[in-house]
Protein backbone atom coordinates (compact mmCIF):
# COMPACT_ATOMS: atom_id res chain seq x y z
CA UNK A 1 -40.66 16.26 -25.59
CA UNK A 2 -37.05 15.80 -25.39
CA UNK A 3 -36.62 19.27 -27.26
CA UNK A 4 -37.66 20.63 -24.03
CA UNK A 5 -34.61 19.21 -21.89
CA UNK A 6 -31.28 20.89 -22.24
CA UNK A 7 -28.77 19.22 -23.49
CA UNK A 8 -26.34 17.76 -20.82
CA UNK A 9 -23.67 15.08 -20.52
CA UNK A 10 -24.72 11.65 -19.37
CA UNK A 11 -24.09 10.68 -15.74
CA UNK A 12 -21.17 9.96 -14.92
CA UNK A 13 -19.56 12.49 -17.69
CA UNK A 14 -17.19 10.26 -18.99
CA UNK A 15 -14.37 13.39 -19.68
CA UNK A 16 -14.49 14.22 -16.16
CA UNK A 17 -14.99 10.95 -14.33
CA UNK A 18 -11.83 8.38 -13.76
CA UNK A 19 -12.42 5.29 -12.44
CA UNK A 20 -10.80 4.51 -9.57
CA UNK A 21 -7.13 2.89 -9.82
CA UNK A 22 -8.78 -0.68 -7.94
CA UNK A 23 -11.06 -0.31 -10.29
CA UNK A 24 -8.63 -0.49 -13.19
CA UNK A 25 -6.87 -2.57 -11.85
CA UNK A 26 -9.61 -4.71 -11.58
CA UNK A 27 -10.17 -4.10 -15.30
CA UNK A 28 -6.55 -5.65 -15.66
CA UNK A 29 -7.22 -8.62 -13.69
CA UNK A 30 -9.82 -9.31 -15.94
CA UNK A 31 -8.01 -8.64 -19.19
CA UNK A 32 -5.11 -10.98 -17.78
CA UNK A 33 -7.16 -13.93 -17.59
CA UNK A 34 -9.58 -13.21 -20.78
CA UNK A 35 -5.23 -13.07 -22.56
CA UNK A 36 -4.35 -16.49 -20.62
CA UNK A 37 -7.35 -18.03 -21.92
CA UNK A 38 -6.65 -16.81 -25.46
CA UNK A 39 -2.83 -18.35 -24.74
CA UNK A 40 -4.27 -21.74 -24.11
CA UNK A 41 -4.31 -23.07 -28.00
CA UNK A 42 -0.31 -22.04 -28.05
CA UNK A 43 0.29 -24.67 -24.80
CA UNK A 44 -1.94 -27.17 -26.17
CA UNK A 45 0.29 -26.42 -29.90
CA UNK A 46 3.11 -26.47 -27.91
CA UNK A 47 2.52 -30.30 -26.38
CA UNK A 48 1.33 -31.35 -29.35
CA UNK A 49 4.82 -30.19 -30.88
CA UNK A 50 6.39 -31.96 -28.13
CA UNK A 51 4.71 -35.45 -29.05
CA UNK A 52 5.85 -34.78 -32.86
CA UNK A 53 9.47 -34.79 -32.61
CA UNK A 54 12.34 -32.62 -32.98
CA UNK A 55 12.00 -31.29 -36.28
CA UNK A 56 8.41 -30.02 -35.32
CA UNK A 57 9.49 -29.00 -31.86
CA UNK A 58 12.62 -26.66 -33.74
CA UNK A 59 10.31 -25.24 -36.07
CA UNK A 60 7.93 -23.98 -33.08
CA UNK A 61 11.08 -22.68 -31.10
CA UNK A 62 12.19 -20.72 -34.27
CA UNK A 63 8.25 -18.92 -34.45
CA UNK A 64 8.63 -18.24 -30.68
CA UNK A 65 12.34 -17.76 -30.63
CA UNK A 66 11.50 -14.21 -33.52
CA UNK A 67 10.84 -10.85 -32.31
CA UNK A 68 7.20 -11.42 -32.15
CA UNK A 69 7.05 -14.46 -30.82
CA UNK A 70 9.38 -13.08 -27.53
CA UNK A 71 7.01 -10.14 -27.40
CA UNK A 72 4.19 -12.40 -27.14
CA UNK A 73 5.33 -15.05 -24.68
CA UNK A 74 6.62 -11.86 -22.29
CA UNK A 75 3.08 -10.29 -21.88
CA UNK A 76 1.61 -13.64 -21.40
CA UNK A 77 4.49 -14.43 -18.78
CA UNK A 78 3.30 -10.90 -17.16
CA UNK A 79 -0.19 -11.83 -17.89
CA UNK A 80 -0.02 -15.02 -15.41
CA UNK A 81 2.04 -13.40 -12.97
CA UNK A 82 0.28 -10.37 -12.87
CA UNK A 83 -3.39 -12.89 -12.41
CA UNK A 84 -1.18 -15.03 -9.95
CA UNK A 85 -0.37 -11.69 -7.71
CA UNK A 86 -4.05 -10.02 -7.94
CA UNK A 87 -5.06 -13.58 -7.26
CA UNK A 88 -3.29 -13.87 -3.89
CA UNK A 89 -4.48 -10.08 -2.89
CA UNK A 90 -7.70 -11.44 -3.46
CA UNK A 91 -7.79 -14.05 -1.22
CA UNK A 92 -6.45 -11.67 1.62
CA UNK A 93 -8.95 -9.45 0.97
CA UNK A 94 -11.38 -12.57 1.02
CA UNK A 95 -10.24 -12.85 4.71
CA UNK A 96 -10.77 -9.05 5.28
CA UNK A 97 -7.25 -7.99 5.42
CA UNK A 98 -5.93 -4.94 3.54
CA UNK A 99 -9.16 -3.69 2.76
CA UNK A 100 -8.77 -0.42 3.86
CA UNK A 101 -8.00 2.39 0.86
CA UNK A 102 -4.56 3.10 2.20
CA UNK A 103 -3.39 -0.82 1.92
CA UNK A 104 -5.26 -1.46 -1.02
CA UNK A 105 -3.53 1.54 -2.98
CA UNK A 106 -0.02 0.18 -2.26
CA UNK A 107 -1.27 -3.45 -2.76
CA UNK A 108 -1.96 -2.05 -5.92
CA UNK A 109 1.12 -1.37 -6.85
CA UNK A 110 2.84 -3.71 -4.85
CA UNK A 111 0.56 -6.79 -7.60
CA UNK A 112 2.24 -4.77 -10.72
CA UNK A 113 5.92 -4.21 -9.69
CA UNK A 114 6.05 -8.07 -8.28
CA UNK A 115 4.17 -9.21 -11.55
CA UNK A 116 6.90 -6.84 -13.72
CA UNK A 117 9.55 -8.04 -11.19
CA UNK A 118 8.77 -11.62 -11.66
CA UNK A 119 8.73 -11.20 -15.58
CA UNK A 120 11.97 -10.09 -15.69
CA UNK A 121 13.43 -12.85 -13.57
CA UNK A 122 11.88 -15.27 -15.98
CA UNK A 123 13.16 -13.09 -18.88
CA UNK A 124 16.52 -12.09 -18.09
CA UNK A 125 17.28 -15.56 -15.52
CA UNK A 126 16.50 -17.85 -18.76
């Protein structure tokens, strides 16, 4: 039976179809939160450093303090702000404000240059 169809892509062709950028963005929001939640065991680490004393709490600044460690701690800083942001736009459109494509398009981008803006104050103000 299925020799009898032709062969044709699978709806929505996946080479031809982009997803919408609220959509990805959405996708975003959702990866930001799933990476907070993964960050989680490096606070509680972090506190537990704290309660240790100063050798332990040197040692952990050293880790975070390498290239890696910097890299890390700036895309969770973005992470949160970037959640924080999309969070707020949320609750707007919650109250049926800025729902309309224009808005939401420049809301868009308005949630990643604050989230980028606010990562670099943390960044470059520390």
């Amino acid at each position: 039976m299925s020799q009898l169809r032709p062969m044709r892509p699978l709806s929505p062709h996946l080479q031809i179809y982009h997803l919408p950028l609220t959509a990805k963005f959405s996708i975003i929001h959702r990866a930001s939160g799933i990476i907070l939640s993964l960050g989680l065991p490096l606070w509680l680490y972090a506190l537990y450093c704290l309660t240790q004393g100063e050798a332990v709490w040197h040692n952990l600044q050293v880790y975070l303090l390498s290239g890696f460690g910097v890299s890390a701690l700036m895309v969770y800083v973005f992470c949160l702000f970037y959640h924080l942001c999309n969070g707020i736009r949320h609750l707007f459109w919650d109250m049926n404000l800025g729902l309309d494509l224009k808005t939401a398009k420049y809301s868009n981008w308005a949630v990643l240059l604050g989230s980028l803006g606010l990562t670099l104050v943390v960044f470059l103000g520390a």
